[in-house]
N, C-alpha and C. Protein backbone atom coordinates (compact mmCIF):
# COMPACT_ATOMS: atom_id res chain seq x y z
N UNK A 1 131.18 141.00 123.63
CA UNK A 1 132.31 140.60 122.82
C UNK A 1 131.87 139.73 121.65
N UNK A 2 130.63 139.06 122.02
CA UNK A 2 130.34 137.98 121.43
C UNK A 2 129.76 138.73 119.59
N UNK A 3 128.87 139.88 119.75
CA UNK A 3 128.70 140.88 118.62
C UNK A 3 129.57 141.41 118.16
N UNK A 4 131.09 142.09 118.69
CA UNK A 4 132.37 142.80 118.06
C UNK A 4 132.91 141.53 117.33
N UNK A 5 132.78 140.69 117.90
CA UNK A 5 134.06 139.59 117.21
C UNK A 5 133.47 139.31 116.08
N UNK A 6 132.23 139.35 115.05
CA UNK A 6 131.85 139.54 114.00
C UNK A 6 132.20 140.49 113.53
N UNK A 7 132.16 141.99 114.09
CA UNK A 7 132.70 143.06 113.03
C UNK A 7 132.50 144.62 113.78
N UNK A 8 133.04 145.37 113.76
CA UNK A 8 133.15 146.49 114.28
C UNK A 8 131.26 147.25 114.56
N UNK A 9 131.00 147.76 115.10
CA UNK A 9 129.19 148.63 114.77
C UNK A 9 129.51 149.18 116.17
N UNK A 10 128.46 150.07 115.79
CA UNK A 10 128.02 150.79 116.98
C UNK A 10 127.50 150.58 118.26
N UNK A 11 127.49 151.90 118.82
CA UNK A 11 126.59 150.95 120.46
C UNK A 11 125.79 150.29 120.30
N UNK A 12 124.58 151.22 119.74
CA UNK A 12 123.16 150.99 119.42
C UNK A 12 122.94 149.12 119.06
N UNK A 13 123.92 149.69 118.02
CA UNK A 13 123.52 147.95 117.59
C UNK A 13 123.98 146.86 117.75
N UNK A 14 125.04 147.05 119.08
CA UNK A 14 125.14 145.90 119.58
C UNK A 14 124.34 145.69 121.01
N UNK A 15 123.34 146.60 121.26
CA UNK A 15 121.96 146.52 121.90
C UNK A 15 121.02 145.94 121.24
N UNK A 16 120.62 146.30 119.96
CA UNK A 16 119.78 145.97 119.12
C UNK A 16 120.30 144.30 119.45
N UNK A 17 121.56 143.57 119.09
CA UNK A 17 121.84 142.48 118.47
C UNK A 17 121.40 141.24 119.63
N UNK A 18 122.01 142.10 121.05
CA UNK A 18 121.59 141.66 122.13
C UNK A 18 120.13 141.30 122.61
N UNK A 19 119.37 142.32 122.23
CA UNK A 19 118.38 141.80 122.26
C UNK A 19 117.34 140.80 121.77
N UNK A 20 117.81 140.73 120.89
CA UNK A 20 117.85 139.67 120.02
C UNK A 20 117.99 138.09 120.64
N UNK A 21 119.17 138.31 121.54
CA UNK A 21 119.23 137.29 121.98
C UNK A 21 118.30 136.50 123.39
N UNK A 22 118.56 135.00 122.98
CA UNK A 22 117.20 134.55 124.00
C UNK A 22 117.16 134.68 125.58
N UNK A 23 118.20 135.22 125.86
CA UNK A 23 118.76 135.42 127.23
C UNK A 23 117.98 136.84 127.92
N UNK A 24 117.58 137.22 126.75
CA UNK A 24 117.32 138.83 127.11
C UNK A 24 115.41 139.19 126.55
N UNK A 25 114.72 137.76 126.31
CA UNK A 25 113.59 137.81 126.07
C UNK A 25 112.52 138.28 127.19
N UNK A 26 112.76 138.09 128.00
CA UNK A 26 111.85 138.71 129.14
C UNK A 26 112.43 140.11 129.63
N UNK A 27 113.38 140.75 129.12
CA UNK A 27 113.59 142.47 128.99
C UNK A 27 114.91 142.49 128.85
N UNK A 28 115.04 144.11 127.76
CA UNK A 28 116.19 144.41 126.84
C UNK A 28 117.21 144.13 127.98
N UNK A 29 118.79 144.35 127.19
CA UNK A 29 119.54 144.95 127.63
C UNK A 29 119.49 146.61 128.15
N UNK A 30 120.22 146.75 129.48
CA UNK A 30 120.43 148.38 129.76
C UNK A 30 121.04 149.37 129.14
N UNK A 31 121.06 150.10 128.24
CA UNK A 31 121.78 150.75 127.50
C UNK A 31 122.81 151.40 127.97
N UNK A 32 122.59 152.10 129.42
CA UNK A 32 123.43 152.81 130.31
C UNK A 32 124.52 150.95 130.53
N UNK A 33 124.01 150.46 130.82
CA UNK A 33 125.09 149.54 131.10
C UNK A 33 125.79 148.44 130.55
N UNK A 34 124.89 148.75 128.84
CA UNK A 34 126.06 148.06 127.88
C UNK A 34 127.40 149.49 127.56
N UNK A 35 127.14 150.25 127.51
CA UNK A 35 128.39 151.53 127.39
C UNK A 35 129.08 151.85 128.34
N UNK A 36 128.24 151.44 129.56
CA UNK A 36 129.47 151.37 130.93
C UNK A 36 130.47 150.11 130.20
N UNK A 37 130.15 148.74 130.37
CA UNK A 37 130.96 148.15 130.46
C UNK A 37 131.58 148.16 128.46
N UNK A 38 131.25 148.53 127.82
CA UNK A 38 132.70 148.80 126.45
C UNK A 38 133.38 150.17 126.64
N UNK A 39 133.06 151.36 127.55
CA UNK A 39 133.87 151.93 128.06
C UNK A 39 134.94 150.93 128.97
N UNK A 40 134.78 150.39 129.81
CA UNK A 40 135.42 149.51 130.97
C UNK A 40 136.33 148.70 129.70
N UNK A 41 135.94 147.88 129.10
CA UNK A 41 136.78 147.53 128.00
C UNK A 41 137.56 147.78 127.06
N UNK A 42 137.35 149.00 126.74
CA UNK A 42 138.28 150.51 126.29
C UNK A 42 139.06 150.57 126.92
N UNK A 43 139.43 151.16 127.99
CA UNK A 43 140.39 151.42 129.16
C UNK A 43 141.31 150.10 129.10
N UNK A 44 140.92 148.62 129.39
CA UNK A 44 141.44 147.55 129.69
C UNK A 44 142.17 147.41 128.11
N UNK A 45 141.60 147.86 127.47
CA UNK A 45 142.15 147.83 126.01
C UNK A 45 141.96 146.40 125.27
N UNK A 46 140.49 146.21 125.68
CA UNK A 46 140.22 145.01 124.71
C UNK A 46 139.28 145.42 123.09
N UNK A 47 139.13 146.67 123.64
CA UNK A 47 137.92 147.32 122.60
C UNK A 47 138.92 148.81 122.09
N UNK A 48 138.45 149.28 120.93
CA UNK A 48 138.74 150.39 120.48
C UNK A 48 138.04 151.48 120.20
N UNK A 49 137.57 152.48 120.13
CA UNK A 49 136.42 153.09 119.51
C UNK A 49 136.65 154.66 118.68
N UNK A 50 136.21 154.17 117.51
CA UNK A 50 136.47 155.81 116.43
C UNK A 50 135.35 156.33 116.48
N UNK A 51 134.95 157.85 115.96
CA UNK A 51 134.16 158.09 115.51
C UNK A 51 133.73 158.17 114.32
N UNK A 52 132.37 157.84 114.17
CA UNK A 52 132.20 157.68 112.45
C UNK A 52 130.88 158.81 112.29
N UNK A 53 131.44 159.50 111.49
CA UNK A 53 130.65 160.85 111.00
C UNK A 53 129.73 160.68 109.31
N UNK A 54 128.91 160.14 110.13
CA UNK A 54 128.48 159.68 108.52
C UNK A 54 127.24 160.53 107.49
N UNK A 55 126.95 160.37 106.42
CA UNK A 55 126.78 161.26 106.34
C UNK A 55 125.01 162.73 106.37
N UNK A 56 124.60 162.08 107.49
CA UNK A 56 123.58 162.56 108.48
C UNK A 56 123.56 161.95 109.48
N UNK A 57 122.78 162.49 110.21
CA UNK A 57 122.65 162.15 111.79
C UNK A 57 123.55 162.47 112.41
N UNK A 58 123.32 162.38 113.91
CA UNK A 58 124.80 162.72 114.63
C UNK A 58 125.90 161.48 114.28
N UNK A 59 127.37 161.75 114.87
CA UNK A 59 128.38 161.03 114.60
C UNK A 59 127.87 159.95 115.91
N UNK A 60 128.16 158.74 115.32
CA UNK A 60 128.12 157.88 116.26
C UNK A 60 129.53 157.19 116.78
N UNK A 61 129.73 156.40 117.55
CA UNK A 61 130.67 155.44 118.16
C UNK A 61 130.58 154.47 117.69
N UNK A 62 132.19 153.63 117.05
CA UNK A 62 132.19 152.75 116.23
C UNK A 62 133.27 151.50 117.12
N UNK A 63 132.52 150.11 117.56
CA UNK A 63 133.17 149.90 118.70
C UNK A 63 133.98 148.68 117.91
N UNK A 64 135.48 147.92 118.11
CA UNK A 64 135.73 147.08 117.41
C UNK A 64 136.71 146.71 118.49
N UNK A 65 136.91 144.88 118.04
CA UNK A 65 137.68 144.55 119.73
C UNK A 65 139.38 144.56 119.28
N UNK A 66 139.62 144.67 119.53
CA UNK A 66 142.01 144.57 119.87
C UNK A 66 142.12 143.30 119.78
N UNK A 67 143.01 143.24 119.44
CA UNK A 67 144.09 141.94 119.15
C UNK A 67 144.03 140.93 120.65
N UNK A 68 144.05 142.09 121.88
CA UNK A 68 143.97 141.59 123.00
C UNK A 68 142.41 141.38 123.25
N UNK A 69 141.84 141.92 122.88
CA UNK A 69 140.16 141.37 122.88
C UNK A 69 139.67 140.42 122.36
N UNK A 70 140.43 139.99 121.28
CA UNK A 70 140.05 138.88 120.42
C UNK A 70 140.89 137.42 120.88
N UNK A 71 142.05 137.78 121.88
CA UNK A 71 142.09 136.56 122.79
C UNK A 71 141.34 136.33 123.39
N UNK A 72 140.97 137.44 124.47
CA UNK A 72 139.96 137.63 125.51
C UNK A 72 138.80 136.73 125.20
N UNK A 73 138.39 137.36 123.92
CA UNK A 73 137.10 136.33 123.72
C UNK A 73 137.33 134.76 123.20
N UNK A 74 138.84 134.44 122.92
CA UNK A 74 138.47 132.87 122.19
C UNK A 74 138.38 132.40 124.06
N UNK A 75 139.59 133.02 124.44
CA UNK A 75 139.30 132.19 125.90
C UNK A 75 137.94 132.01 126.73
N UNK A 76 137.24 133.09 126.77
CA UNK A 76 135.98 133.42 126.99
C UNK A 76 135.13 132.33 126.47
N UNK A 77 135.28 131.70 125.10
CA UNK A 77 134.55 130.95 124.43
C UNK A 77 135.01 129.81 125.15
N UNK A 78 136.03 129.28 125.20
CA UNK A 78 136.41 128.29 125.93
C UNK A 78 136.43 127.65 127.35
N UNK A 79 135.89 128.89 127.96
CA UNK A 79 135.51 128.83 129.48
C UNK A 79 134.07 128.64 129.25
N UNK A 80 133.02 129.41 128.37
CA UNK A 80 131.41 129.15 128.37
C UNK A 80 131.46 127.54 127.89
N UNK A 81 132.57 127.52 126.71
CA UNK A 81 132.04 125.68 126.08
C UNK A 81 132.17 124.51 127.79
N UNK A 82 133.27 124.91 128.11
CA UNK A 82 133.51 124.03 129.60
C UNK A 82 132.10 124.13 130.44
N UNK A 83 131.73 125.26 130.77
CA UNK A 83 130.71 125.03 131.59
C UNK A 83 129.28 124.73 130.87
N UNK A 84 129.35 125.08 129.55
CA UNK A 84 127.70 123.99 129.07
C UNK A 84 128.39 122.71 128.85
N UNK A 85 129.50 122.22 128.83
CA UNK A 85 129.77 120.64 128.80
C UNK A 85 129.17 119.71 130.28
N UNK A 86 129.67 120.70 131.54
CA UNK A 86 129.82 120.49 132.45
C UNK A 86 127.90 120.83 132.75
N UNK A 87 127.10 121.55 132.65
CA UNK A 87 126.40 122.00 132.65
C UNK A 87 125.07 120.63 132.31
N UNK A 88 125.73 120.28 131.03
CA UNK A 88 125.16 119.22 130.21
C UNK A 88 125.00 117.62 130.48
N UNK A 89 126.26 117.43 131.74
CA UNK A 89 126.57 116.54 132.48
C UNK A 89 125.80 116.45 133.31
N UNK A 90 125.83 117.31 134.38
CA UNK A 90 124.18 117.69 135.09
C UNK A 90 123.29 117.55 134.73
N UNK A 91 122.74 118.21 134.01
CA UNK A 91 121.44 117.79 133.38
C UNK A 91 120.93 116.37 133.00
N UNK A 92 122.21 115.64 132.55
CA UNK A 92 121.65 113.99 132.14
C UNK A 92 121.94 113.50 133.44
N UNK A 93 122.87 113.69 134.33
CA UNK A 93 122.53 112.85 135.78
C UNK A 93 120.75 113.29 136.08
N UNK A 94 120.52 114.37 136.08
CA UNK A 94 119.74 114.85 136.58
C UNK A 94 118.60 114.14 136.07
N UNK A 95 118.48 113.87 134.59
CA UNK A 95 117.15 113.19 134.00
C UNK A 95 117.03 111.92 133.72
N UNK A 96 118.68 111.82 133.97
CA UNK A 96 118.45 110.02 134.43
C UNK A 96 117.62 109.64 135.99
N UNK A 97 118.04 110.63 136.89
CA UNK A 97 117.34 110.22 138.59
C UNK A 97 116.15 110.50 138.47
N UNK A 98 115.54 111.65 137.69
CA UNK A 98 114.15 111.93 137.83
C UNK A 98 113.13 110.99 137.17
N UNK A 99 113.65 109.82 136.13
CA UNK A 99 113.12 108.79 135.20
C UNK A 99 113.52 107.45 136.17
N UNK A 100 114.37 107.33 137.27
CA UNK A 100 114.66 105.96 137.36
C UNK A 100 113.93 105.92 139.09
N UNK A 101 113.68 107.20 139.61
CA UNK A 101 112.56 107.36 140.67
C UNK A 101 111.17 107.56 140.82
N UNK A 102 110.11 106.42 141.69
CA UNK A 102 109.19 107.08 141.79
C UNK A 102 108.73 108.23 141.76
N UNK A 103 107.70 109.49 141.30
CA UNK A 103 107.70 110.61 142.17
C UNK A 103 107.43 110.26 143.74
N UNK A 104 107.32 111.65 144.22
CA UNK A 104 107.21 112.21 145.89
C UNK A 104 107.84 111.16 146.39
């Protein structure tokens, strides 16, 4: 969601974009299972998809999110910001105990 909510593209390249990302540095995304799930999102009707016949190559799939997708994702954003807040909280308990204890 996080690649549509910039702008409509294709499968491909919201694999490409993914990979990209640092989450996915030790191996790609699945291709079979980024199109499973924006099919799955199609259906739910957060995503839309035309075909775009351009002008060589085969026609590709042009994926862009719905009105209802583009809630989907602010909320989405707002559930990830909660848990790196919460996330972040941890971490400084965490490196406060490991600095204010002997080791072993």
């Amino acid at each position: 969601m996080a690649v549509l909510a910039e702008q409509a593209v294709h499968g491909y390249l919201i694999i490409q974009r993914l990979a990209e990302m640092e989450m996915f540095l030790c191996g790609s995304p699945d291709p079979t299972g980024v199109y499973r799930v924006l099919r799955s999102m199609e259906e739910d009707g957060l995503v839309v998809s035309t075909w775009d016949f351009g002008d060589s190559g085969p026609a590709k799939r042009r994926f862009e999110l719905t009105a209802d997708g583009r809630m989907c994702f602010a909320r989405w954003t707002q559930t990830i910001e909660q848990y790196s807040r919460s996330i972040n909280d941890l971490l400084a308990v965490m490196k406060h105990s490991a600095g204010t204890r002997p080791p072993g």
